[in-house]
C-alpha atoms as a PDB file:
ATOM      1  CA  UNK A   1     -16.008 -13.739  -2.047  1.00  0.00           C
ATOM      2  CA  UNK A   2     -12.490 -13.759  -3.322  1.00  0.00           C
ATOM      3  CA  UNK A   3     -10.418 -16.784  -3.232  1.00  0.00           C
ATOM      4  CA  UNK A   4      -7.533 -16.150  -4.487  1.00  0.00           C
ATOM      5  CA  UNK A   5      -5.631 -13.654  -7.002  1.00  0.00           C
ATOM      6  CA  UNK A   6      -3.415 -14.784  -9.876  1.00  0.00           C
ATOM      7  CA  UNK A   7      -0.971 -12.724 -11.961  1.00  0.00           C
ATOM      8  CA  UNK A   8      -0.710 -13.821 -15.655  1.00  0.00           C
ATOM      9  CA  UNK A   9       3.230 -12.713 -16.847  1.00  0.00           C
ATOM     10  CA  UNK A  10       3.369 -12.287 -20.338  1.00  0.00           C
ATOM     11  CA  UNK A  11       6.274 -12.440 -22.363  1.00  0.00           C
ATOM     12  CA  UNK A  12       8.000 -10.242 -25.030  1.00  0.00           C
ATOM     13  CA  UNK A  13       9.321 -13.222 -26.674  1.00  0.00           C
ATOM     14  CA  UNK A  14       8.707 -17.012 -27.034  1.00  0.00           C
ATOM     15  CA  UNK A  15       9.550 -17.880 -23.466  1.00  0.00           C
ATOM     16  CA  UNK A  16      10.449 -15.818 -20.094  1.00  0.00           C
ATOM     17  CA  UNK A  17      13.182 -15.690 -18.826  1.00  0.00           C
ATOM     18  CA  UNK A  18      14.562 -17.015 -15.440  1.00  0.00           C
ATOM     19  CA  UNK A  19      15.682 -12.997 -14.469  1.00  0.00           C
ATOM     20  CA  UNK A  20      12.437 -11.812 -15.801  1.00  0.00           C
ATOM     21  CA  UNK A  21      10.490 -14.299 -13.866  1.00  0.00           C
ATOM     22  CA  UNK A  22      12.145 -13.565 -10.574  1.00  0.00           C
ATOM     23  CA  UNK A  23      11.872  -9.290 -10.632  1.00  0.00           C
ATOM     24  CA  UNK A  24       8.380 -10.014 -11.601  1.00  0.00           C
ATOM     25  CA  UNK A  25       7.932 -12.650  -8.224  1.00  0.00           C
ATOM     26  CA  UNK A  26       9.863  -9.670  -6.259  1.00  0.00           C
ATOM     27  CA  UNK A  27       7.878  -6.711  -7.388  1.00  0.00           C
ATOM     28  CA  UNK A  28       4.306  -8.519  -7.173  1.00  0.00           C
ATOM     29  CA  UNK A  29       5.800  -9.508  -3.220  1.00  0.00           C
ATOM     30  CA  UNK A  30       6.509  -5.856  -2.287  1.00  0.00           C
ATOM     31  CA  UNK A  31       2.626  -4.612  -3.446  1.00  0.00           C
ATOM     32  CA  UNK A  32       1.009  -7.610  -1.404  1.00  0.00           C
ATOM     33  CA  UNK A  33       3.153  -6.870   1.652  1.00  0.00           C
ATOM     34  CA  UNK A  34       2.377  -3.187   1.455  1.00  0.00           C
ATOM     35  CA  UNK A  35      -1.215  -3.393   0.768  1.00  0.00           C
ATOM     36  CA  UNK A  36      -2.119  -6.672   3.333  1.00  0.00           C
ATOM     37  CA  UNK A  37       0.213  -5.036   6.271  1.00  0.00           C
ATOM     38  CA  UNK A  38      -2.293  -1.695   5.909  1.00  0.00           C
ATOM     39  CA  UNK A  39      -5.140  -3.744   5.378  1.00  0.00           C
ATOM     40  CA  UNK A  40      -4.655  -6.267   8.289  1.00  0.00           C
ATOM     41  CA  UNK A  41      -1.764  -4.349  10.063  1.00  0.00           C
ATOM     42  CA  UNK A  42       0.344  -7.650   9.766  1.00  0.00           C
ATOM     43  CA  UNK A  43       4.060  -7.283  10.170  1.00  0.00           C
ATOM     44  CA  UNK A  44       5.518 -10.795  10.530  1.00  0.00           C
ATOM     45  CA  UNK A  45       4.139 -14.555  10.602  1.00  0.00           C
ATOM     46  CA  UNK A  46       1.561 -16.287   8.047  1.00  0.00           C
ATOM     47  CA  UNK A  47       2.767 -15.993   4.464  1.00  0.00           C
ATOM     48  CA  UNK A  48       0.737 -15.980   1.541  1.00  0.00           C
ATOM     49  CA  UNK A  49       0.417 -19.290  -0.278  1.00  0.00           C
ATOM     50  CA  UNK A  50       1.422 -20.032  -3.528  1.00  0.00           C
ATOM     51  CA  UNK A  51      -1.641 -22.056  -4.855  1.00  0.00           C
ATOM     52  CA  UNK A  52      -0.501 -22.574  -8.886  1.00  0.00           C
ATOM     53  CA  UNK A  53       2.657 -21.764 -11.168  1.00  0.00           C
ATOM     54  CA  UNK A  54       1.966 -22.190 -14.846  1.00  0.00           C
ATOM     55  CA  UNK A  55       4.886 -21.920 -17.123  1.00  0.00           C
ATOM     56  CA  UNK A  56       3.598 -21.086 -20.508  1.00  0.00           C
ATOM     57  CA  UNK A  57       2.485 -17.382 -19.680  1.00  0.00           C
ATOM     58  CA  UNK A  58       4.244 -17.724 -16.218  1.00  0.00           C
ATOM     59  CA  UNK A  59       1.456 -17.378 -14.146  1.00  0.00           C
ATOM     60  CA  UNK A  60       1.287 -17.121  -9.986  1.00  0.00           C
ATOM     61  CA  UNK A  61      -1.693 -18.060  -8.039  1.00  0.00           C
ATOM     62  CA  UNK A  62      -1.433 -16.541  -4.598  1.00  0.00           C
ATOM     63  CA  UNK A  63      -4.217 -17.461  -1.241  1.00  0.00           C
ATOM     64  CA  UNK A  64      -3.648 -15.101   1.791  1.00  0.00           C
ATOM     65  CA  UNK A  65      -3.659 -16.473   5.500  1.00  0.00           C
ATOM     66  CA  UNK A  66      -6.923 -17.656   6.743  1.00  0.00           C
ATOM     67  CA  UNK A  67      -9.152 -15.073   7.770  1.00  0.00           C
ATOM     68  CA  UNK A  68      -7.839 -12.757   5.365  1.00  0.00           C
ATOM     69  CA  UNK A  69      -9.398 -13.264   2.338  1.00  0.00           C
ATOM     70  CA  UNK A  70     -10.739  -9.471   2.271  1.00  0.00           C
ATOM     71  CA  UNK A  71      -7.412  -8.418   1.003  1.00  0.00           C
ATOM     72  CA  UNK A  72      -7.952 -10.235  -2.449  1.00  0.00           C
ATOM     73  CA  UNK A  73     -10.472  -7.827  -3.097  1.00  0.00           C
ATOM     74  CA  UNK A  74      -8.369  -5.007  -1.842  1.00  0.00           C
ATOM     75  CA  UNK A  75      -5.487  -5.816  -4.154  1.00  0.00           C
ATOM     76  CA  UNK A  76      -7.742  -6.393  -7.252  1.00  0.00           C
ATOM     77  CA  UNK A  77     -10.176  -3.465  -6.563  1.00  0.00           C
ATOM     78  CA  UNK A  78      -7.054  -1.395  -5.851  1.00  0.00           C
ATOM     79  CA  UNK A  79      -5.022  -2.420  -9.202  1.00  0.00           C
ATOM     80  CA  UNK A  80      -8.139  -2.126 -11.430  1.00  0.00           C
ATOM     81  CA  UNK A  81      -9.058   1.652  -9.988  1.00  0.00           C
ATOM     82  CA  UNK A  82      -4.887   2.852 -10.812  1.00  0.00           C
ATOM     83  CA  UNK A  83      -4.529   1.006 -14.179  1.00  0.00           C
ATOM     84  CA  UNK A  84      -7.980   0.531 -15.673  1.00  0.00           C
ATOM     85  CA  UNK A  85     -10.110   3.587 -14.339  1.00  0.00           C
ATOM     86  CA  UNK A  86      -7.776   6.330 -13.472  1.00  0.00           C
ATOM     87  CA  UNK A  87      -7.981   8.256 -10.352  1.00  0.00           C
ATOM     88  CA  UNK A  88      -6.010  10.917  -8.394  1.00  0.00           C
ATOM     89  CA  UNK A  89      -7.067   9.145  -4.876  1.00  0.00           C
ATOM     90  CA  UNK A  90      -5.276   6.644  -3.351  1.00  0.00           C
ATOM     91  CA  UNK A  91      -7.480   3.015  -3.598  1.00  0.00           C
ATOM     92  CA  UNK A  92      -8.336   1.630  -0.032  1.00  0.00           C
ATOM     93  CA  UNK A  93      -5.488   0.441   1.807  1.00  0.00           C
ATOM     94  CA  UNK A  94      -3.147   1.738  -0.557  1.00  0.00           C
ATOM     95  CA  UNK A  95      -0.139   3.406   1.104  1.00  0.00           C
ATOM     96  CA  UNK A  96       2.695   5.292  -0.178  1.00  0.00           C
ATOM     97  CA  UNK A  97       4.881   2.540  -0.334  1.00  0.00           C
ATOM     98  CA  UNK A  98       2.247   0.415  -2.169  1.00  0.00           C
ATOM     99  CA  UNK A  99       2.083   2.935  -4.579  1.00  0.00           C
ATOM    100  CA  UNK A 100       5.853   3.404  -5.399  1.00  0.00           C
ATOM    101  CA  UNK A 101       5.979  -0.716  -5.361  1.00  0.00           C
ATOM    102  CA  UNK A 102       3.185  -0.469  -8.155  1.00  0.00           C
ATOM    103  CA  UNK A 103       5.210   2.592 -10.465  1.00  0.00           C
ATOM    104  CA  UNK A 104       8.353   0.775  -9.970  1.00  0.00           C
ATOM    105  CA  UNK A 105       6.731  -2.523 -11.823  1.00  0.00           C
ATOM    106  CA  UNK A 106       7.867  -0.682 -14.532  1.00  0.00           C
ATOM    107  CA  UNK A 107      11.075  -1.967 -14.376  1.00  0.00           C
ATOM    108  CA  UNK A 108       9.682  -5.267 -15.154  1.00  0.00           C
ATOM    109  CA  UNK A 109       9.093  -4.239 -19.377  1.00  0.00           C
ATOM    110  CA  UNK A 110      12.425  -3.063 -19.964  1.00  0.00           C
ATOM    111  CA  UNK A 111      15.883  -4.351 -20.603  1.00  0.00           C
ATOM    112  CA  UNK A 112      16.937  -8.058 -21.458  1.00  0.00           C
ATOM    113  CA  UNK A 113      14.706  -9.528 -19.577  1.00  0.00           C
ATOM    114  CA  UNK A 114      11.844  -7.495 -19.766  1.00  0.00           C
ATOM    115  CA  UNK A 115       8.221  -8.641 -19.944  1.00  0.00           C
ATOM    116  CA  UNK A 116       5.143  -7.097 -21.790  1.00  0.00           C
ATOM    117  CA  UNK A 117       2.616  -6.688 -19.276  1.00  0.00           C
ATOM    118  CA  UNK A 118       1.352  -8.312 -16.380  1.00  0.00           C
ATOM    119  CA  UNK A 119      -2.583  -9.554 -16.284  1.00  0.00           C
ATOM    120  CA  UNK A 120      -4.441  -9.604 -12.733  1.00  0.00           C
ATOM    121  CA  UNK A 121      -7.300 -12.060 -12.118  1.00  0.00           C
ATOM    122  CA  UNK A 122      -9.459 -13.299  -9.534  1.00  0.00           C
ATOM    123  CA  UNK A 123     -10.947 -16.935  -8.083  1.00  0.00           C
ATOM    124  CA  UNK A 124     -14.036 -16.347  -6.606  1.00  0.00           C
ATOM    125  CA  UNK A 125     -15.117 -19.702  -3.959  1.00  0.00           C
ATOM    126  CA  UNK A 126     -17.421 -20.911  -6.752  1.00  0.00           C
ATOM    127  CA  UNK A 127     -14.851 -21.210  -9.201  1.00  0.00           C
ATOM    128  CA  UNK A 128     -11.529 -23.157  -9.542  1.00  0.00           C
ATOM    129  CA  UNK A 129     -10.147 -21.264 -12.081  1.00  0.00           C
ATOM    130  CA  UNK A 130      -8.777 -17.812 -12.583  1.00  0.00           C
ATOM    131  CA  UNK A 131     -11.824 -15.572 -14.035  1.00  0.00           C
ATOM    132  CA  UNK A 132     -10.754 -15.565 -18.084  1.00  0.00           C
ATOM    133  CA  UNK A 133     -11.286 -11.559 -18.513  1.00  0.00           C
ATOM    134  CA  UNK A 134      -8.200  -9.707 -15.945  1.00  0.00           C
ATOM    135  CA  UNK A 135      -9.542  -7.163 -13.919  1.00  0.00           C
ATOM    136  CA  UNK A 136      -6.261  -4.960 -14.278  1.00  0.00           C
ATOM    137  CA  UNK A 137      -3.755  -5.418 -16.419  1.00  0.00           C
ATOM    138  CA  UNK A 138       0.000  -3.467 -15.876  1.00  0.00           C
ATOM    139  CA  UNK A 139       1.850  -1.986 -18.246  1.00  0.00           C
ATOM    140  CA  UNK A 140       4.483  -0.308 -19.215  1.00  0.00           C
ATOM    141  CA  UNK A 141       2.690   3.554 -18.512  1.00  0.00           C
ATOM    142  CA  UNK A 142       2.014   2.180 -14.989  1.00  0.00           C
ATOM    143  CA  UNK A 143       3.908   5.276 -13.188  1.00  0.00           C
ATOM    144  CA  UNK A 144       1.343   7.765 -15.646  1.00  0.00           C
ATOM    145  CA  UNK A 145      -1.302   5.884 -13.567  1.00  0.00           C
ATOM    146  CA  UNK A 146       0.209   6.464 -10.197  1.00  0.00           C
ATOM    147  CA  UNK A 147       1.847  10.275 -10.901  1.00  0.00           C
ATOM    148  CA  UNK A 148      -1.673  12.028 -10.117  1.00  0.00           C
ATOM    149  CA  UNK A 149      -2.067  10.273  -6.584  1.00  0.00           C
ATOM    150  CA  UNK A 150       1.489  11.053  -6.120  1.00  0.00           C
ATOM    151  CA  UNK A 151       1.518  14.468  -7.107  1.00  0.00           C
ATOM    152  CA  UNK A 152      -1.850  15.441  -5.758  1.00  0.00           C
ATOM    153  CA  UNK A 153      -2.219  16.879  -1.571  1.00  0.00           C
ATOM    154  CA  UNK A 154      -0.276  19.149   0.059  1.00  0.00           C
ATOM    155  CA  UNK A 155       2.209  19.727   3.045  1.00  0.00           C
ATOM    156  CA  UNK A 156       1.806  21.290   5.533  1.00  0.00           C
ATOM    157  CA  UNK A 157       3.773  21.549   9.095  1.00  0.00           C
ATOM    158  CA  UNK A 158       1.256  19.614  12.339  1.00  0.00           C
ATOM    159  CA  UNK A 159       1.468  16.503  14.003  1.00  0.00           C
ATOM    160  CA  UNK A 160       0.082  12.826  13.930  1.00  0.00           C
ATOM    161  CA  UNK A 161      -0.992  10.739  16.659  1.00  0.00           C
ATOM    162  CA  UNK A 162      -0.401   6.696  16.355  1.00  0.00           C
ATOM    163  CA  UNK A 163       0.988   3.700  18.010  1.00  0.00           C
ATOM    164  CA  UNK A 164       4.889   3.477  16.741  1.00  0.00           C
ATOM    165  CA  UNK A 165       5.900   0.646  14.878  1.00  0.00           C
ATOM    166  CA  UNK A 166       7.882  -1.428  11.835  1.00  0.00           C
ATOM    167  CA  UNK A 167      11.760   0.488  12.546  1.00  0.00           C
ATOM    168  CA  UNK A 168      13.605   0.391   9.412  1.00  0.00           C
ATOM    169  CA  UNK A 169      17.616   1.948  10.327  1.00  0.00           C
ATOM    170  CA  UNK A 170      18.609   1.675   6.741  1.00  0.00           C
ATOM    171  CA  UNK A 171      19.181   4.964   4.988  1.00  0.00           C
ATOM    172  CA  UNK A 172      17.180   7.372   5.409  1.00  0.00           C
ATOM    173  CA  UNK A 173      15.887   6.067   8.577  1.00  0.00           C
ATOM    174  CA  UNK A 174      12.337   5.671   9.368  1.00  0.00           C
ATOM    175  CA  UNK A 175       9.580   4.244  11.709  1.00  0.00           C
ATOM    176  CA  UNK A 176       6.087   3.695  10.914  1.00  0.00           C
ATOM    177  CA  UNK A 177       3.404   4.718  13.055  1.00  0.00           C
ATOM    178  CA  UNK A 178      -0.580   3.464  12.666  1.00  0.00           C
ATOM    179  CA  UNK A 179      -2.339   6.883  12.106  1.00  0.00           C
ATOM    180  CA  UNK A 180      -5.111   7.365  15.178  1.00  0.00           C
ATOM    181  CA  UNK A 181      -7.810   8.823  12.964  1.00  0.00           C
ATOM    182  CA  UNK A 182      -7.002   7.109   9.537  1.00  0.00           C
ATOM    183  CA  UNK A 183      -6.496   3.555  11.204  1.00  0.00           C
ATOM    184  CA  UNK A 184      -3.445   3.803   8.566  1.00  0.00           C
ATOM    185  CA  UNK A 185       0.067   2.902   8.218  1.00  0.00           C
ATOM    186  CA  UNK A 186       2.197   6.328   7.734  1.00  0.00           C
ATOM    187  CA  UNK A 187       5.785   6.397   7.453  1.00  0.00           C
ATOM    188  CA  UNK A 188       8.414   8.623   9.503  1.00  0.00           C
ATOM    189  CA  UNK A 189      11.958   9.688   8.309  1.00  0.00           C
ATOM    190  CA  UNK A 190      13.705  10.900  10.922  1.00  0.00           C
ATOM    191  CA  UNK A 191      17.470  11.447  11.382  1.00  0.00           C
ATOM    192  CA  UNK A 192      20.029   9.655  11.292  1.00  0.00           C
ATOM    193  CA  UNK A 193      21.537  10.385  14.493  1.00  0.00           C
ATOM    194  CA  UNK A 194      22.337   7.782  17.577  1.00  0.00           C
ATOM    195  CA  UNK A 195      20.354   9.852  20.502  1.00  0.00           C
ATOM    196  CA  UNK A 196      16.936   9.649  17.337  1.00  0.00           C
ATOM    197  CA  UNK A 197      17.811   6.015  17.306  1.00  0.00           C
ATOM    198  CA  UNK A 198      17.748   5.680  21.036  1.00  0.00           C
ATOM    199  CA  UNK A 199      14.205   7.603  21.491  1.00  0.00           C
ATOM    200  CA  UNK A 200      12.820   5.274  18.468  1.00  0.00           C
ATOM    201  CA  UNK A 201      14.057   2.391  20.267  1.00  0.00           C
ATOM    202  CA  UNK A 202      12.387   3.247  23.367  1.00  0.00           C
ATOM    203  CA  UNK A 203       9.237   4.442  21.999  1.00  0.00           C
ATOM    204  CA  UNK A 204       8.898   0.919  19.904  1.00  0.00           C
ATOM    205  CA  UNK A 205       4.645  -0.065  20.328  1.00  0.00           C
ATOM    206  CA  UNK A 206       3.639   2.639  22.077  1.00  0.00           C
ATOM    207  CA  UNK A 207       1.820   5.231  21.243  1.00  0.00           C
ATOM    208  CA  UNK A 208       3.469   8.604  20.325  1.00  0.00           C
ATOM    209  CA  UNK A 209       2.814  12.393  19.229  1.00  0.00           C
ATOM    210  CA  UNK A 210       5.143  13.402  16.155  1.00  0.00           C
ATOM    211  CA  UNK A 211       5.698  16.785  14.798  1.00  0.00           C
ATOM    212  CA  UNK A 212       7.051  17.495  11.572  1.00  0.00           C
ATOM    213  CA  UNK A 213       6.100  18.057   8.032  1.00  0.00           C
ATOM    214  CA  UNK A 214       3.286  16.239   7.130  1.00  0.00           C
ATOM    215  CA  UNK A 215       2.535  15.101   3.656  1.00  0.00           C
ATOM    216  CA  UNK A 216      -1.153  14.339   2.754  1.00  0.00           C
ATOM    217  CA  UNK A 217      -2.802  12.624  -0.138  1.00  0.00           C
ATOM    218  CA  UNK A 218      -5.817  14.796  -2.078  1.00  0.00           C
ATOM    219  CA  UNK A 219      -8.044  13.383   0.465  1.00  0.00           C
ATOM    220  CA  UNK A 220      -6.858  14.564   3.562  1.00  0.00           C
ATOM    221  CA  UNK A 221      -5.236  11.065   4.508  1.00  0.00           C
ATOM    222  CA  UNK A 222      -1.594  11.430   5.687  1.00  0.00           C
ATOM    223  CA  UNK A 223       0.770   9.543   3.331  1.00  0.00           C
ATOM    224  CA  UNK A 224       4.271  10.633   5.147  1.00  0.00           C
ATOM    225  CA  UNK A 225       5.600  12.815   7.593  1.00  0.00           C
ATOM    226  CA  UNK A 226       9.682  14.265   7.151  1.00  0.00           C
ATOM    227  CA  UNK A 227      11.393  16.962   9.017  1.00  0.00           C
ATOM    228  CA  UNK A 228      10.509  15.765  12.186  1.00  0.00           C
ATOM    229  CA  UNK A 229      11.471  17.926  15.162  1.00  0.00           C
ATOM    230  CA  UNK A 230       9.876  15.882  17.767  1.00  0.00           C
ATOM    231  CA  UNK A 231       8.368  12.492  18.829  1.00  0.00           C
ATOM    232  CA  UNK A 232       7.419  11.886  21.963  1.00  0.00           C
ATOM    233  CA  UNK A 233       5.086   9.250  23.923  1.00  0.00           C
ATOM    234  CA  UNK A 234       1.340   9.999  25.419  1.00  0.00           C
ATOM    235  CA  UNK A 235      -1.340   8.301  27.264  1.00  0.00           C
ATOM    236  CA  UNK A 236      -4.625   9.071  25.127  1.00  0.00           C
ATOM    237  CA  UNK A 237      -7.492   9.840  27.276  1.00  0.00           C
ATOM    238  CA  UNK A 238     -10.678   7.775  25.849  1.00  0.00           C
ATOM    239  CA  UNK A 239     -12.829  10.418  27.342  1.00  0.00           C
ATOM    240  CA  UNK A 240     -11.371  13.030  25.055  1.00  0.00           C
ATOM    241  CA  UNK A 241     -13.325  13.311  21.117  1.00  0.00           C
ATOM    242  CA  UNK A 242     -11.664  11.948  17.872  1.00  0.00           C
ATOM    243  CA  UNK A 243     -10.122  13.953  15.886  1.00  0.00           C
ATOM    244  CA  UNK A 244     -11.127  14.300  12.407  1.00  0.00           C
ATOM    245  CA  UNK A 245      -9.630  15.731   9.283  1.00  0.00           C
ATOM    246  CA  UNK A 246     -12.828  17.787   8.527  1.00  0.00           C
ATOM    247  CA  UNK A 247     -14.410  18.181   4.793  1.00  0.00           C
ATOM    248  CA  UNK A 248     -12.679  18.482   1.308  1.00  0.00           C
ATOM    249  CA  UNK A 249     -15.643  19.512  -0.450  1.00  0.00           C
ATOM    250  CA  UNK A 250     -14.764  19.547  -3.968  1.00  0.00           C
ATOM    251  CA  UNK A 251     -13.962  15.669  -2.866  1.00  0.00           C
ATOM    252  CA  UNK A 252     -16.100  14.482   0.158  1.00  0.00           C
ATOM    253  CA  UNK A 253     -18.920  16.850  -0.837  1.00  0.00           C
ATOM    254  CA  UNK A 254     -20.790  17.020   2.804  1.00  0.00           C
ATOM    255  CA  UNK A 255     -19.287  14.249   4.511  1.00  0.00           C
ATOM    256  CA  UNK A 256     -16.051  14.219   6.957  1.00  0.00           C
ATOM    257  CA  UNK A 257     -13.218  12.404   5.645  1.00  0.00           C
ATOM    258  CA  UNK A 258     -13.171   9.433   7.755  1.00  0.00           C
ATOM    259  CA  UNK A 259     -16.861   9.344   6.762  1.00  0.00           C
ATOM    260  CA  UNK A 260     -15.764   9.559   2.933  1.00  0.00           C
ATOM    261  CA  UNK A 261     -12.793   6.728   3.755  1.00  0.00           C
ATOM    262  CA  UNK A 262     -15.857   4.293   5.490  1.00  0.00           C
ATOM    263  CA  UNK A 263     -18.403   4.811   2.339  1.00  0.00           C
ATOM    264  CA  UNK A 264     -15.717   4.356  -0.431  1.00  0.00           C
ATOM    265  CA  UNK A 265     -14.699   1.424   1.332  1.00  0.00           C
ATOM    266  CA  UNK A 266     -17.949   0.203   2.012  1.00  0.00           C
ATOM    267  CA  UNK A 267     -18.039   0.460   5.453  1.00  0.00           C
END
């Protein structure tokens, strides 16, 4: 298993810079939150650990919290399908936000500061050194890798069923709720009105019904929901059947999507 996952910085010129060096910390911060809080549904508390800086290449070798060592895999499995393979599906655990966090990296190879790419490895528990060949590496055409996720799906008008969580009041508004049948994070604008603020408020860790316009990735997973109309809270019955999402079959072939979502993940 995974031990760790270390990010090799490479320069455009002799030595990076201090400004470089920091977006690059910032950016690679924003994926890892975004992909471990959907993977372990984490919000607050144990921090990753920063096992190694190197200052040649500036290189970062990161360890998650105890326990959570499956999200190494995640991150690296997740990096290597977007900017090595190609693919118009989302990787495991990889929300919305994870994927604009990933595009945005782009910022990192332009301007003053800019760096040329950035080189993903992996530590398995046998070894005590980052593997020499990267699994991923990110350039400059990262947001070509990510447009086809983002662009592929559809929208259509329904609702989503989850428990409410994760507020954020800055503009636009939004909440995030965990999706019932995905076992996802999705995120909610809604707003920005007091008496929305009050009901979000209320509604904080509970679970809830919203209606609105729901955005889905090309395999039936819910990445968003906007124009919401309504949210309101429910008591699920356990005696009532899961929903599902039902078949894609140029995608899933036979099997339902949460069915697809367990074998692609290996579960």
């Amino acid at each position: 298993m995974a031990d760790s996952i270390t990010f090799v910085l490479q320069p455009d010129a002799e030595f990076a810079s201090l400004g470089g060096l920091a977006r690059s910390i910032e950016a690679i911060r924003r994926l890892i939150r975004h992909v471990d809080y959907a993977a372990t549904r984490r919000k607050a508390g144990r921090s990753w650990q920063v096992l190694r800086i190197q200052s040649t290449a500036p290189t970062l070798t990161l360890k998650p919290p105890p326990g959570e060592d499956d999200a190494i895999q995640i991150i690296a499995d997740g990096l290597k399908l977007v900017a090595e393979t190609g693919t118009n599906i989302p990787p495991a655990f990889f929300s919305e936000d994870a994927l604009m966090d990933l595009s945005h990296m782009s910022r990192l190879f332009k301007g003053r500061d800019r760096i040329q790419r950035v080189a993903v490895s992996i530590t398995t528990e046998a070894d005590s050194t980052p593997l020499s060949a990267p699994i991923a590496t990110i350039r400059q055409d990262i947001p070509q890798k990510v447009a086809p996720i983002m662009r592929g799906g559809y929208s259509e008008s329904g609702f989503l069923e989850g428990t409410l969580e994760a507020v954020n009041l800055h503009a636009p508004p939004s909440f995030t709720i965990w999706e019932r049948v995905s076992g996802l994070p999705v995120r909610c604008s809604f707003p920005k009105r007091q008496d929305w603020k009050m009901r979000i408020r209320e509604l904080l860790e509970t679970p809830v019904l919203v209606t609105g316009q729901v955005s889905y990735f090309g395999n039936g997973v819910p990445r968003s929901m906007t124009q919401i109309e309504d949210v309101r809270g429910i008591t699920p019955d356990p005696a009532l059947p899961k929903a599902d999402f039902g078949t894609i079959p140029d995608l899933t072939g036979e099997l339902g999507t949460i069915e697809y979502l367990r074998a692609i993940r290996g579960g």
